[in-house]
C-alpha atoms as a PDB file:
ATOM      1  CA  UNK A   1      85.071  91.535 112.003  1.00  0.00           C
ATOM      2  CA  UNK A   2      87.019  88.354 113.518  1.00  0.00           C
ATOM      3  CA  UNK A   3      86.382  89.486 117.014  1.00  0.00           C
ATOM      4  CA  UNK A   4      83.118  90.501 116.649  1.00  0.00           C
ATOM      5  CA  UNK A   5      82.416  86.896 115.522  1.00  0.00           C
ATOM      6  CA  UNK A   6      84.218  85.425 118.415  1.00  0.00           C
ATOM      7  CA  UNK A   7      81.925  87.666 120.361  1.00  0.00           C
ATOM      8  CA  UNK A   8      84.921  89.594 121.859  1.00  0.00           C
ATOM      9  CA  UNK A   9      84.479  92.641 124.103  1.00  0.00           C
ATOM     10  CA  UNK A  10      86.941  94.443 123.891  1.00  0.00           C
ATOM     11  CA  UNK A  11      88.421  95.155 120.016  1.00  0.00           C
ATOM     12  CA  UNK A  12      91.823  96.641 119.602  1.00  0.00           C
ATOM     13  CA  UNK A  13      91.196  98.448 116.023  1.00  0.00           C
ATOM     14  CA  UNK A  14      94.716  98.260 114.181  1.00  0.00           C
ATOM     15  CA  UNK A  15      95.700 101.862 112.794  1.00  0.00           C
ATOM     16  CA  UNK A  16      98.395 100.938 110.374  1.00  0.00           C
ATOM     17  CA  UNK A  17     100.864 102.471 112.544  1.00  0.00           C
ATOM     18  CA  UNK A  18     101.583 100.659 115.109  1.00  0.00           C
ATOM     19  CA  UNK A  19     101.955  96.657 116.091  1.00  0.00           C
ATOM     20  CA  UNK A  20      98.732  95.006 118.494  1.00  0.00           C
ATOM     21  CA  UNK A  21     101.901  93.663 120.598  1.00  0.00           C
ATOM     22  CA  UNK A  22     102.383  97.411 121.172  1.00  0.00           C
ATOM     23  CA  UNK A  23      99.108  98.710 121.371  1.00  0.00           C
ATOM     24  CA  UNK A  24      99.172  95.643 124.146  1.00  0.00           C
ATOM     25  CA  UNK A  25     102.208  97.066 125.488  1.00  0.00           C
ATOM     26  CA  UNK A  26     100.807 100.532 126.113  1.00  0.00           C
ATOM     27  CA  UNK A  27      97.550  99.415 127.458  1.00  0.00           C
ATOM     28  CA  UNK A  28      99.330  97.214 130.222  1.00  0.00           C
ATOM     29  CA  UNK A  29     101.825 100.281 130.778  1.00  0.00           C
ATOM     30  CA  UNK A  30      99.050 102.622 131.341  1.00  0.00           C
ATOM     31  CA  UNK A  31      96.611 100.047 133.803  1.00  0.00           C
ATOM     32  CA  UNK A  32      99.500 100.259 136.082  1.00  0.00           C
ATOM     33  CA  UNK A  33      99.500 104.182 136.237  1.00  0.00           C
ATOM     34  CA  UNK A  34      96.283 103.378 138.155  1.00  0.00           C
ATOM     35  CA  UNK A  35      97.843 100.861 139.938  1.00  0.00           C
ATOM     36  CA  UNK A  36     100.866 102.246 140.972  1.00  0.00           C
ATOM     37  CA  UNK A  37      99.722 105.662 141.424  1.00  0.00           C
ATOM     38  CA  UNK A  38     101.630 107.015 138.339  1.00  0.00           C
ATOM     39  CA  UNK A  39     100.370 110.387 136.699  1.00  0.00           C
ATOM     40  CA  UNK A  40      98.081 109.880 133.443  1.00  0.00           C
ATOM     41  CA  UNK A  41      99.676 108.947 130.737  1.00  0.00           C
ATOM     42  CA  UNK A  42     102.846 108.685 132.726  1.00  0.00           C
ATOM     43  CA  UNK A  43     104.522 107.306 129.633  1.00  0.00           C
ATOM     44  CA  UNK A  44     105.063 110.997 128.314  1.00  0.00           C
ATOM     45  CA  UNK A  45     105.865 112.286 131.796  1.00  0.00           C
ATOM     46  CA  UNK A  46     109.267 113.313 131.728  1.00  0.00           C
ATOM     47  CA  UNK A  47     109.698 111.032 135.446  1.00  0.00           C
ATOM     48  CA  UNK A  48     108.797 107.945 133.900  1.00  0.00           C
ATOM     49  CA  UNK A  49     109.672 108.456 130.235  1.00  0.00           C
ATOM     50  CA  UNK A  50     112.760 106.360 130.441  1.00  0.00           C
ATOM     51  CA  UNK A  51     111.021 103.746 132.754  1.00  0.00           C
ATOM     52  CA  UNK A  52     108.361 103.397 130.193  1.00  0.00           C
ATOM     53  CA  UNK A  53     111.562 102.807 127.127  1.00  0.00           C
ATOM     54  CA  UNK A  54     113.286 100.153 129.507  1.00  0.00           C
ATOM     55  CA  UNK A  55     109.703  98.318 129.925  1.00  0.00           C
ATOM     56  CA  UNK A  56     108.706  98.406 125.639  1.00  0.00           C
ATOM     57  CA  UNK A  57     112.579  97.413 125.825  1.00  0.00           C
ATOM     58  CA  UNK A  58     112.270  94.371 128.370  1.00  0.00           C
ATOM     59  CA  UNK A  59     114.504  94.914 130.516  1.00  0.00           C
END
């Protein structure tokens, strides 16, 4: 309901399961795929699986 008041467009709706900083995470992860010309959901792609680890991991 806090972003709604703040008039925010887009809402990340926590599930309980995992953290927004995550969720954040994923969604930067998967813009690129666009960007770089990365299959969908390239984070479950067996070529970028690892890449996708390293990046949650910082490195």
């Amino acid at each position: 309901m806090d972003s709604l008041t703040r008039g925010d467009f887009y809402i990340l709706c926590p599930d309980n399961d995992v953290p927004r900083e995550l969720d954040e995470k994923r969604i930067f992860w998967a813009a690129h795929d666009i960007i770089d010309n990365r299959p969908p959901l390239s984070r479950w792609h067996p070529d970028y699986a690892d890449k996708f680890k390293a990046f949650l991991a910082g490195e």
